[in-house]
N, C-alpha and C. Protein backbone atom coordinates (compact mmCIF):
# COMPACT_ATOMS: atom_id res chain seq x y z
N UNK A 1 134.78 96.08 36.76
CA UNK A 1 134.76 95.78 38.17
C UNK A 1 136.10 96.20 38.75
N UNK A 2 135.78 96.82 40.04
CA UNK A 2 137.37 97.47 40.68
C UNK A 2 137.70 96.56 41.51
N UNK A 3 138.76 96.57 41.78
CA UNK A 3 139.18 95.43 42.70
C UNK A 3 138.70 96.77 44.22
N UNK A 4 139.04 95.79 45.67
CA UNK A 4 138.78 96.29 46.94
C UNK A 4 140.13 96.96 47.05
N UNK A 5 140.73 98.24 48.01
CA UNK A 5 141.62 98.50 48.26
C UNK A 5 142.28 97.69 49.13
N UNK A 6 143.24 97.99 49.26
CA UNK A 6 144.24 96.87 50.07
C UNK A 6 144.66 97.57 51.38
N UNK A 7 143.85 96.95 52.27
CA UNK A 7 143.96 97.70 53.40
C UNK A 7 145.44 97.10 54.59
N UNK A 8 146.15 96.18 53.96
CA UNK A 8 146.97 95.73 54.74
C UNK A 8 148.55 96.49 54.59
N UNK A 9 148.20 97.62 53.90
CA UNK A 9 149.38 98.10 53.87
C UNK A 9 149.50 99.21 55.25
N UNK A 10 150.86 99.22 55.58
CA UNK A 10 150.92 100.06 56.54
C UNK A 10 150.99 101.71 56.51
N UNK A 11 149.87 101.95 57.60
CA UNK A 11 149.13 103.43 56.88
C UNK A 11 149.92 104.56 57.31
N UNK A 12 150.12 105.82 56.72
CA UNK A 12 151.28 106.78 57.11
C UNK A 12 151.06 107.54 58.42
N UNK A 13 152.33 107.56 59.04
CA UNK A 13 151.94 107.96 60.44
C UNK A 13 151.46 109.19 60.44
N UNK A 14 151.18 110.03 61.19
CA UNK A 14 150.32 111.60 61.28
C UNK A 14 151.13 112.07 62.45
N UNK A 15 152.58 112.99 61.86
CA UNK A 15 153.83 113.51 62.77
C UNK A 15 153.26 114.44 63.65
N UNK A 16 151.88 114.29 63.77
CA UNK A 16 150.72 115.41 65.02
C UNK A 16 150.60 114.72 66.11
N UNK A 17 150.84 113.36 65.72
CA UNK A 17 150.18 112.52 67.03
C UNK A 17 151.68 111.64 67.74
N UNK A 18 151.36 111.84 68.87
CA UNK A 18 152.14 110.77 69.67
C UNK A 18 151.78 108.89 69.48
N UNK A 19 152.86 108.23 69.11
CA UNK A 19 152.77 106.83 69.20
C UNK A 19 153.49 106.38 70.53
N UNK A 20 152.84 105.81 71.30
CA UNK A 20 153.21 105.06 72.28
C UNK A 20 153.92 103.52 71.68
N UNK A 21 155.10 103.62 72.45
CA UNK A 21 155.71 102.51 72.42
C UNK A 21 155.61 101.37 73.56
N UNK A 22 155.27 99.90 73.18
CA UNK A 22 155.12 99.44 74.55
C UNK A 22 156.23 97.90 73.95
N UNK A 23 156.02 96.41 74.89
CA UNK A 23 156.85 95.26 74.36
C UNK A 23 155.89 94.93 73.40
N UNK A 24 154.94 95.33 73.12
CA UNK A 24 153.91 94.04 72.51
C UNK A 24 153.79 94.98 71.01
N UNK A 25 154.94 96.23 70.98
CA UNK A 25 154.76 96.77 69.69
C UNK A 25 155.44 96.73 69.03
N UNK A 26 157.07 96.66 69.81
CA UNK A 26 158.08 97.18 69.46
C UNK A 26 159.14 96.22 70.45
N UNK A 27 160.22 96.27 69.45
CA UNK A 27 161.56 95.49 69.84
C UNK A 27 162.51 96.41 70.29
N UNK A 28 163.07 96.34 70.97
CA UNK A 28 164.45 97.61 70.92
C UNK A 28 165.68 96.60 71.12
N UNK A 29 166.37 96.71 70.18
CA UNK A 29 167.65 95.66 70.27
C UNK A 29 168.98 96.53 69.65
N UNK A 30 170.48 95.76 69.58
CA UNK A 30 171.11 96.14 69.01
C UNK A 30 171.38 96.03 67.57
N UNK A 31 171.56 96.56 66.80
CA UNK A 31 171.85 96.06 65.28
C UNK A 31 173.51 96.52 64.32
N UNK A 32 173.55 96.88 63.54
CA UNK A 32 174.91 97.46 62.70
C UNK A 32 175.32 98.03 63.82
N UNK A 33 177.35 97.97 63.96
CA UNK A 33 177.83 98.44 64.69
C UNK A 33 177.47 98.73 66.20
N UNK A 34 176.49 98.25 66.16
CA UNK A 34 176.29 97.85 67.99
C UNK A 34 175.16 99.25 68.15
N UNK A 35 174.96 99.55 67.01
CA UNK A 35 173.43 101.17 67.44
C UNK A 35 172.87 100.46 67.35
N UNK A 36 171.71 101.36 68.29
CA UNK A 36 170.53 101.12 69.04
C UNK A 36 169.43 100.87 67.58
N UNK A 37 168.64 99.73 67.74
CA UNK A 37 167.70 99.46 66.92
C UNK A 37 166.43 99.49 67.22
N UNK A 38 165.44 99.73 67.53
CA UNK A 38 164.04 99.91 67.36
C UNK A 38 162.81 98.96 66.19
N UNK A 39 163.14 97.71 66.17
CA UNK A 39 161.60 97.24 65.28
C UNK A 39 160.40 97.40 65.72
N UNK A 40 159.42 97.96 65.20
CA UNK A 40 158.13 98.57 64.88
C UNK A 40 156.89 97.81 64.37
N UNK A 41 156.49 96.79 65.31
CA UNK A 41 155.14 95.92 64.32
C UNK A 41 154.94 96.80 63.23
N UNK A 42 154.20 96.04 62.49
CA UNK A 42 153.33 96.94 60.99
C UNK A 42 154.37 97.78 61.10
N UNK A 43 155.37 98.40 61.10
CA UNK A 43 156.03 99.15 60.25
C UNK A 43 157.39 98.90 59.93
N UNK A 44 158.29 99.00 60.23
CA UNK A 44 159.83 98.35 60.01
C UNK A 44 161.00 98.47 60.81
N UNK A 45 161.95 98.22 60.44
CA UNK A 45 163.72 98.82 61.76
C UNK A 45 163.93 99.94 61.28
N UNK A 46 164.12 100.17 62.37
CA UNK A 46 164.39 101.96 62.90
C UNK A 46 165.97 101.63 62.93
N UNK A 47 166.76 102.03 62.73
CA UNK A 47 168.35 101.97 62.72
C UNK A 47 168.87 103.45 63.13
N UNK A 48 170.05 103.67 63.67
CA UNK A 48 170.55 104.60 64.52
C UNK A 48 169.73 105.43 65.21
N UNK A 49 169.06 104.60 65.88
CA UNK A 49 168.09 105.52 67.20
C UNK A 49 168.96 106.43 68.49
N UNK A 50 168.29 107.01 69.16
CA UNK A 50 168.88 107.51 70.29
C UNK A 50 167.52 107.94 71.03
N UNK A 51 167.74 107.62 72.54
CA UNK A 51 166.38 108.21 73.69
C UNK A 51 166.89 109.66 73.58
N UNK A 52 165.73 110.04 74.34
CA UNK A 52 165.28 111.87 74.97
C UNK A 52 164.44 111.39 76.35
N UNK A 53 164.38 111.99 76.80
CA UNK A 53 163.70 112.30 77.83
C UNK A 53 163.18 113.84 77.18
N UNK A 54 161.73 113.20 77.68
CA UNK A 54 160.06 114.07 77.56
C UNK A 54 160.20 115.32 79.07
N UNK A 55 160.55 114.41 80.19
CA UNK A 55 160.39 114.75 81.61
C UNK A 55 161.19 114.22 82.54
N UNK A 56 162.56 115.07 82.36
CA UNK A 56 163.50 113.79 83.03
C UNK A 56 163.48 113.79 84.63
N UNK A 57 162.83 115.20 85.00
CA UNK A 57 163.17 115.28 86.77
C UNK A 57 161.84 114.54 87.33
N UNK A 58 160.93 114.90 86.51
CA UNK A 58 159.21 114.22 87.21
C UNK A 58 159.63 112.75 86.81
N UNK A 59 159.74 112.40 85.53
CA UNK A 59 159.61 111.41 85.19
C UNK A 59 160.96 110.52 84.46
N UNK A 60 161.83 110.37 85.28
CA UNK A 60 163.02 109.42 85.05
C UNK A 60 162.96 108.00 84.49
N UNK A 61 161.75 107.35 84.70
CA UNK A 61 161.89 105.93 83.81
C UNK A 61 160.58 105.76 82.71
N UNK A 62 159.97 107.46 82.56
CA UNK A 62 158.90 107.08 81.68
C UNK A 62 158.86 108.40 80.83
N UNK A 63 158.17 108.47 79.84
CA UNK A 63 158.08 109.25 78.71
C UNK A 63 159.48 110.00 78.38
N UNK A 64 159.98 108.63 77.21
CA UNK A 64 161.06 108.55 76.80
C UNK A 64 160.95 108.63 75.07
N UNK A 65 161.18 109.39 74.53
CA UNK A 65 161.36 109.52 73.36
C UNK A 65 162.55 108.61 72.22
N UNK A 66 161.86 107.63 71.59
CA UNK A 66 163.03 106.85 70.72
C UNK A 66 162.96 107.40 69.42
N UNK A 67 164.18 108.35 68.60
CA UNK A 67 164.23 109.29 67.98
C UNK A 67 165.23 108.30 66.66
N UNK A 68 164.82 108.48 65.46
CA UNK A 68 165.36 108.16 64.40
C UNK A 68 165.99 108.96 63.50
N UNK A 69 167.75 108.70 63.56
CA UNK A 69 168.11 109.79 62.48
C UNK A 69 168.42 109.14 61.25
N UNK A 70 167.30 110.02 60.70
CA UNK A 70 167.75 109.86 59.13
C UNK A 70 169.04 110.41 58.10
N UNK A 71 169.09 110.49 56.93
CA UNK A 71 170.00 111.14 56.35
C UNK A 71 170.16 112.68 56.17
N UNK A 72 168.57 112.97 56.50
CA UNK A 72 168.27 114.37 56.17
C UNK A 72 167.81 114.99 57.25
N UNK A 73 166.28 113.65 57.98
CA UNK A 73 166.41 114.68 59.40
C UNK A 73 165.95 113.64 60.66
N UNK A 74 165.80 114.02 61.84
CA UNK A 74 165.30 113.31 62.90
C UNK A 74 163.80 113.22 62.65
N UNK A 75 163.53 111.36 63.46
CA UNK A 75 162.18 111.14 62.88
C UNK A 75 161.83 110.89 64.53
N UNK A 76 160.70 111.30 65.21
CA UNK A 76 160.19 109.94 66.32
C UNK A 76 159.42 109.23 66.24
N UNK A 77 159.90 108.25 66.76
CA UNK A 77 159.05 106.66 66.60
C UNK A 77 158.26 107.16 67.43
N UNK A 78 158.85 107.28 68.75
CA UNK A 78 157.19 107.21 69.55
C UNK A 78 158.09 107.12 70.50
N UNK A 79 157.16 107.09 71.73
CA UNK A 79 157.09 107.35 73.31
C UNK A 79 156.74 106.26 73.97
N UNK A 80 157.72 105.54 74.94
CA UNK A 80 157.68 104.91 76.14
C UNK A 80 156.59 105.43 77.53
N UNK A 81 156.04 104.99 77.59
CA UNK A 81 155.43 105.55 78.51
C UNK A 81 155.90 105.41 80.12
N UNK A 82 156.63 103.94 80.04
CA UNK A 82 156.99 103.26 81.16
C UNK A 82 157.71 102.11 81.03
N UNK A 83 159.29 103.01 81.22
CA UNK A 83 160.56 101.55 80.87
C UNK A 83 160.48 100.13 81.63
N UNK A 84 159.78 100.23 82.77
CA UNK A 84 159.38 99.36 83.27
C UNK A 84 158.72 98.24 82.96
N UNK A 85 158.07 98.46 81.91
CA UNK A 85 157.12 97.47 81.21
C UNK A 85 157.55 96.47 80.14
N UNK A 86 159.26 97.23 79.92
CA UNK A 86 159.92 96.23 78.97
C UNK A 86 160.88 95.11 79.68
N UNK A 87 160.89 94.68 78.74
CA UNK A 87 162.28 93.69 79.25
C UNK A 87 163.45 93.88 79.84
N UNK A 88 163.92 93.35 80.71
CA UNK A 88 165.67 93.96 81.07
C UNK A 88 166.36 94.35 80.08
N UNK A 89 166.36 93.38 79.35
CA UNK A 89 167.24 93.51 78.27
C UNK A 89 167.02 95.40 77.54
N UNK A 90 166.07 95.04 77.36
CA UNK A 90 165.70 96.14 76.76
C UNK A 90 165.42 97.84 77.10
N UNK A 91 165.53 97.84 78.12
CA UNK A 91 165.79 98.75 79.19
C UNK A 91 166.88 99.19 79.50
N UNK A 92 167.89 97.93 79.44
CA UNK A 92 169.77 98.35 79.89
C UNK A 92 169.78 98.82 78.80
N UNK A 93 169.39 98.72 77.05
CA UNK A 93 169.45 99.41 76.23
C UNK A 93 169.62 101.11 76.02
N UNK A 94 168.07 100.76 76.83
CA UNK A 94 167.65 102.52 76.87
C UNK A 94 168.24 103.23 77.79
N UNK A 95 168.87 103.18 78.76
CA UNK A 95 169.20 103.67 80.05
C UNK A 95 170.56 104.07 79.55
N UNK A 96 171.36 102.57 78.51
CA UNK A 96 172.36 103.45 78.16
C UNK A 96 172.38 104.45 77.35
N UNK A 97 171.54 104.14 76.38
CA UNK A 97 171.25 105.49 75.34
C UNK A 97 171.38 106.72 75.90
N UNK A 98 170.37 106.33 77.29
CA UNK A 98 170.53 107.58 77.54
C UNK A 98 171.37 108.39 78.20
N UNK A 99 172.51 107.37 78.84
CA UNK A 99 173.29 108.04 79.77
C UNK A 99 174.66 108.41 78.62
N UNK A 100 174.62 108.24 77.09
CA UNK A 100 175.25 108.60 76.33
C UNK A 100 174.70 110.08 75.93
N UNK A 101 173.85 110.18 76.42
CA UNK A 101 172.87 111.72 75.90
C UNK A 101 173.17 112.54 77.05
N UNK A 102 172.81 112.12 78.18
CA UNK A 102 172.76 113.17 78.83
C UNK A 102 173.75 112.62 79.94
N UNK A 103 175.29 113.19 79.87
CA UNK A 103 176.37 112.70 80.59
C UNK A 103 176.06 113.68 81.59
N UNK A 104 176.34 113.49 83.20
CA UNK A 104 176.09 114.07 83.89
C UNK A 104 176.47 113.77 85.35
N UNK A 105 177.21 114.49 85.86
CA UNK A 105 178.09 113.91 86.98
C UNK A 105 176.97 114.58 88.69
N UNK A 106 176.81 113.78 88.79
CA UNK A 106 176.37 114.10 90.28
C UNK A 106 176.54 113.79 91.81
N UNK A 107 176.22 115.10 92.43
CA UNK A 107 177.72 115.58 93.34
C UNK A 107 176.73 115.19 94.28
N UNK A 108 177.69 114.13 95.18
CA UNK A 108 177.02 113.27 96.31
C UNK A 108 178.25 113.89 97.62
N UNK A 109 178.92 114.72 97.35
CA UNK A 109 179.88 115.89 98.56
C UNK A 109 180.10 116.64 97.81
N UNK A 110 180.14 117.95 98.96
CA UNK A 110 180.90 118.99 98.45
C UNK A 110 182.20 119.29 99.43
N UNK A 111 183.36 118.99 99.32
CA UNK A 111 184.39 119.44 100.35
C UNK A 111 184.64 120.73 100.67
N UNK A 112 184.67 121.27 99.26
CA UNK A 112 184.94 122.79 99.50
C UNK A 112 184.39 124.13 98.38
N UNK A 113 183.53 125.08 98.41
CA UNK A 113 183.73 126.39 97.41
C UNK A 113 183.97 127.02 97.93
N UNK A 114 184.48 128.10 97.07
CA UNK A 114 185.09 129.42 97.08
C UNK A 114 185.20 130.54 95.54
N UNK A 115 186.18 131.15 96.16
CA UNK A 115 186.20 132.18 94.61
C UNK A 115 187.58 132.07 94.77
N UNK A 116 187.51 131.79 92.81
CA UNK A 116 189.00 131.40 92.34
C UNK A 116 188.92 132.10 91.13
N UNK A 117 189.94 133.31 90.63
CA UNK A 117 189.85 134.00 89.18
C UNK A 117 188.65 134.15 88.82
N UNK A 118 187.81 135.02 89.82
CA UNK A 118 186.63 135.41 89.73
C UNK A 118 185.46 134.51 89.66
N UNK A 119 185.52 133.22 89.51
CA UNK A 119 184.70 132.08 88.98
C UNK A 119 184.79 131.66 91.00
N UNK A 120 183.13 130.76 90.63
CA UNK A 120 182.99 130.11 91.79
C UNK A 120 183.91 128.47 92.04
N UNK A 121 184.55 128.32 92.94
CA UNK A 121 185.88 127.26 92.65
C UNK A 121 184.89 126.00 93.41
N UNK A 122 184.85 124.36 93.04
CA UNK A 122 184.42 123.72 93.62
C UNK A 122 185.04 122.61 93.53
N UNK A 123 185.40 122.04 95.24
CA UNK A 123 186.10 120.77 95.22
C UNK A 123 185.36 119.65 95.69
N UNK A 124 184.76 118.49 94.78
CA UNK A 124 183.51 117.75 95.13
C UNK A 124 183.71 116.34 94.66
N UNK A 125 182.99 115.27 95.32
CA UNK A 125 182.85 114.24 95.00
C UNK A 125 181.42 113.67 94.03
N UNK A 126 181.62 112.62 93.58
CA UNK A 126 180.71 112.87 92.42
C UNK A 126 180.67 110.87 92.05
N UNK A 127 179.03 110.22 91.50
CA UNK A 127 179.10 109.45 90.90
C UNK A 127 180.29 109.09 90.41
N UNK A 128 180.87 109.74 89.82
CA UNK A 128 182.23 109.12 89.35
C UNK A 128 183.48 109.50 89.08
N UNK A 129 183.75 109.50 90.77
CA UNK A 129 184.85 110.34 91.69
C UNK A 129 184.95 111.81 91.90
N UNK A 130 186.34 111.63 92.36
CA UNK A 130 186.06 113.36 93.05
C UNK A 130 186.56 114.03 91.43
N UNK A 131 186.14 115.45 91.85
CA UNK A 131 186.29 116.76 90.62
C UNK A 131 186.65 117.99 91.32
N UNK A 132 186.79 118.36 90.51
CA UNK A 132 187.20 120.18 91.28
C UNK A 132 186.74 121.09 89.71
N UNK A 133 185.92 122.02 89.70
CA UNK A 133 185.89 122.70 88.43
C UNK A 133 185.79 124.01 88.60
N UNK A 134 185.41 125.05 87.82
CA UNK A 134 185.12 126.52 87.98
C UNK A 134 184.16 126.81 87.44
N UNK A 135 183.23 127.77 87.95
CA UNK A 135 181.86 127.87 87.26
C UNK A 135 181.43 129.24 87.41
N UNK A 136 181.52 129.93 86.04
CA UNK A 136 180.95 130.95 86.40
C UNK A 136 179.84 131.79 86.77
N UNK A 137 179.83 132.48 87.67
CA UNK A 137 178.78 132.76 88.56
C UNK A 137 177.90 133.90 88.00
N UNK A 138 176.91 133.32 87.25
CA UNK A 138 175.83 133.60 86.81
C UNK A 138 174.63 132.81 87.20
N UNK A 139 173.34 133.69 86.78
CA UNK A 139 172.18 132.86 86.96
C UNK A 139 172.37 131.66 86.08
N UNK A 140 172.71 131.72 84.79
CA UNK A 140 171.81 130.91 83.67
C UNK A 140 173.61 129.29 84.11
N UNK A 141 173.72 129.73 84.98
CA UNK A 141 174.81 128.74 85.07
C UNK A 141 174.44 127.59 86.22
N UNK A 142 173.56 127.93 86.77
CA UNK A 142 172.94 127.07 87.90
C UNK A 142 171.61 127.43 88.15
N UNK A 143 171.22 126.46 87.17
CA UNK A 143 169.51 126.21 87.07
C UNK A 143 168.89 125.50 88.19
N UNK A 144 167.44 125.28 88.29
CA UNK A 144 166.86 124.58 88.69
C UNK A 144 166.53 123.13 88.60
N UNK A 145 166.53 122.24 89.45
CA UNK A 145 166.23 120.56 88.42
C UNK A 145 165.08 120.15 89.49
N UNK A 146 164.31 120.32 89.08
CA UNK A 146 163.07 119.72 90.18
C UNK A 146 162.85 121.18 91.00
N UNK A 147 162.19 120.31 92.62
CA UNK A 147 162.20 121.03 92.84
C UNK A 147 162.81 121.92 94.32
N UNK A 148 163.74 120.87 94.54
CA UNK A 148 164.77 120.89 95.59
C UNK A 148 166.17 120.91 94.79
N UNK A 149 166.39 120.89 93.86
CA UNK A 149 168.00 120.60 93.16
C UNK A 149 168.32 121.40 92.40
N UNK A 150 169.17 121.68 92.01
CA UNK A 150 170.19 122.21 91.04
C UNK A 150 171.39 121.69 90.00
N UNK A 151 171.79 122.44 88.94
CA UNK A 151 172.54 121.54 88.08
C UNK A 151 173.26 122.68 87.68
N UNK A 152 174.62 122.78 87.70
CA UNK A 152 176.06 123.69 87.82
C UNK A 152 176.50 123.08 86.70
N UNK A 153 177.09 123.78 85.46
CA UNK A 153 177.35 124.45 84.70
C UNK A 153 178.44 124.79 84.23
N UNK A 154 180.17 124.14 84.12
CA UNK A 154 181.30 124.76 84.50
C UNK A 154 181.52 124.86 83.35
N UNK A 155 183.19 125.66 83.57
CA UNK A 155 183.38 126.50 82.42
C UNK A 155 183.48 126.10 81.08
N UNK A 156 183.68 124.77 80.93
CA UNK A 156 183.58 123.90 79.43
C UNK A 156 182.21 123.36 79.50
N UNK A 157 181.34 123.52 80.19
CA UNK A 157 179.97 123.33 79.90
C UNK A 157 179.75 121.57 80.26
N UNK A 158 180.30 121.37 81.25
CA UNK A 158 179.85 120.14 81.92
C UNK A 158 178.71 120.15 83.23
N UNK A 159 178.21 119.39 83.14
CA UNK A 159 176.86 119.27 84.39
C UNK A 159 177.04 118.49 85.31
N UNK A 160 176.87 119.44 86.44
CA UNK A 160 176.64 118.51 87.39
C UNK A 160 175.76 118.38 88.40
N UNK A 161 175.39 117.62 88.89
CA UNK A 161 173.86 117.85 89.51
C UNK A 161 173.82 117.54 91.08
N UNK A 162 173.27 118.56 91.84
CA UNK A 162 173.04 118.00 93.27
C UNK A 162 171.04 117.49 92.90
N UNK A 163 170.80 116.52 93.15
CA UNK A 163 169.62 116.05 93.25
C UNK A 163 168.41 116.75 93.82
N UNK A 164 168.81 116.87 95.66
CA UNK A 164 168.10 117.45 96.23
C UNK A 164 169.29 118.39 97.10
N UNK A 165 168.87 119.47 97.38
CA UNK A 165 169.92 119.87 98.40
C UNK A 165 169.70 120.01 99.89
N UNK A 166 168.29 120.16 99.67
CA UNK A 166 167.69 118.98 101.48
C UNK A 166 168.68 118.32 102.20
N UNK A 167 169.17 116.97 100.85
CA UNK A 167 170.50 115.58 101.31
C UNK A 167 171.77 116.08 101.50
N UNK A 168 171.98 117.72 101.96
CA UNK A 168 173.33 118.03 101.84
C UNK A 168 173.26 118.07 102.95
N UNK A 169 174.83 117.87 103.44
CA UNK A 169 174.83 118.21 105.34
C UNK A 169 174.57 119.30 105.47
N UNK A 170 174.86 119.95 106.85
CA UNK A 170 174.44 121.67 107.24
C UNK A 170 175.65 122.28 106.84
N UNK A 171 176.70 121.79 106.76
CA UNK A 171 177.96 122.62 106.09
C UNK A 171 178.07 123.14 104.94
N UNK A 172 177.67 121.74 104.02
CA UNK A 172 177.40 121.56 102.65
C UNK A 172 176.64 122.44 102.29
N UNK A 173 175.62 122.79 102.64
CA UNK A 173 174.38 123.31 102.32
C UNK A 173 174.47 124.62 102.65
N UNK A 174 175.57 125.07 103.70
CA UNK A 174 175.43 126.43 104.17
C UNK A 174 176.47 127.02 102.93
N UNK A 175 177.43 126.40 102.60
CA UNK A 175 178.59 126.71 101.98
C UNK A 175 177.99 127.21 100.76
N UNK A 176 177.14 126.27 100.01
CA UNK A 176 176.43 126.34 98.89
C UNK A 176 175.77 127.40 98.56
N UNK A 177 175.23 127.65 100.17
CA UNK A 177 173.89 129.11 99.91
C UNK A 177 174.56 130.23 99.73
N UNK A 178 176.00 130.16 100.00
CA UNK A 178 176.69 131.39 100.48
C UNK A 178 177.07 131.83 99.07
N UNK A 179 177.39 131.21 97.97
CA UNK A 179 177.55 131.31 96.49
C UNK A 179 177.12 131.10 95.82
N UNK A 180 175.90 130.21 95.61
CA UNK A 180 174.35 130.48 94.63
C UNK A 180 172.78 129.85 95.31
N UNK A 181 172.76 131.45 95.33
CA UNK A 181 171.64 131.62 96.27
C UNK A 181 170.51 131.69 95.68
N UNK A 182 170.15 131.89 94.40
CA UNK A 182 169.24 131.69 93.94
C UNK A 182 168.71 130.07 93.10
């Protein structure tokens, strides 16, 4: 006589499929050294996690990727669908994660551009204070972010983002067109 299989063990995930993460699955807390932790009903702690963003311009507080590094390689847990649905707590988590990922200064004035040592020169205010940088004036240096905005590129490879450029004054905005026009 065989015994029944033991179906209470937890079954191996299938790295084809997306797991949604929601509160009623998953914990997200701090653990060792203050990294981001992830517990997993039926499966276990996730230790040194970090977010992604899936869709960061459409979708800023949802389809968020909580990513596990291992010793050898990155694992994902799974996908947030909607940070909203968790706890505060648990959310100031993720928000910081992510603003450790994707540092990014965004320019709420522009006082002044121009051309400085061939590079486009910019003197601007920003989330978190004023800046002045140089950026060279290429396409692949000032992308698209949505579908009113842009994100500049400077010469050590820092970002910075006008949101919409609609919200720029008529100065702002004229100044802007006059040096990346595409």
């Amino acid at each position: 006589m065989t015994a029944a299989p033991d179906n209470t063990a937890t079954p191996e995930l299938d790295p084809t499929r997306v797991r949604f993460l929601s509160p009623d699955t998953c914990h997200i807390h701090l653990g060792t050294h203050d990294a981001l932790h992830v517990t997993v009903e039926n499966d276990r702690i996730y230790g040194g996690v970090y977010a992604a963003y899936a869709f960061p311009v459409a979708y800023p507080e949802g389809y968020i990727s909580l990513i596990h590094v291992g010793d050898e390689e990155e694992m994902e847990i799974g996908v947030i669908r909607d940070l909203a649905e968790f706890p505060q707590a648990a959310a100031r988590l993720v928000h910081e994660a992510l603003a450790r990922r994707y540092f990014v200064h965004t320019i709420t004035r522009i006082r002044h551009m121009g051309w400085k040592y061939g590079f486009v020169a910019m003197d601007v205010e920003t989330d978190k204070g004023s800046a002045s940088f140089l950026m060279p004036w290429r396409h692949d240096r000032a992308t698209d972010y949505g579908r009113h905005g842009k994100i500049l590129i400077d010469v050590d490879n820092n970002r910075y983002l006008v949101p919409d450029l609609r919200k720029l004054a008529a100065r702002e905005l004229s100044e802007f067109q006059r040096y990346i026009y595409w």
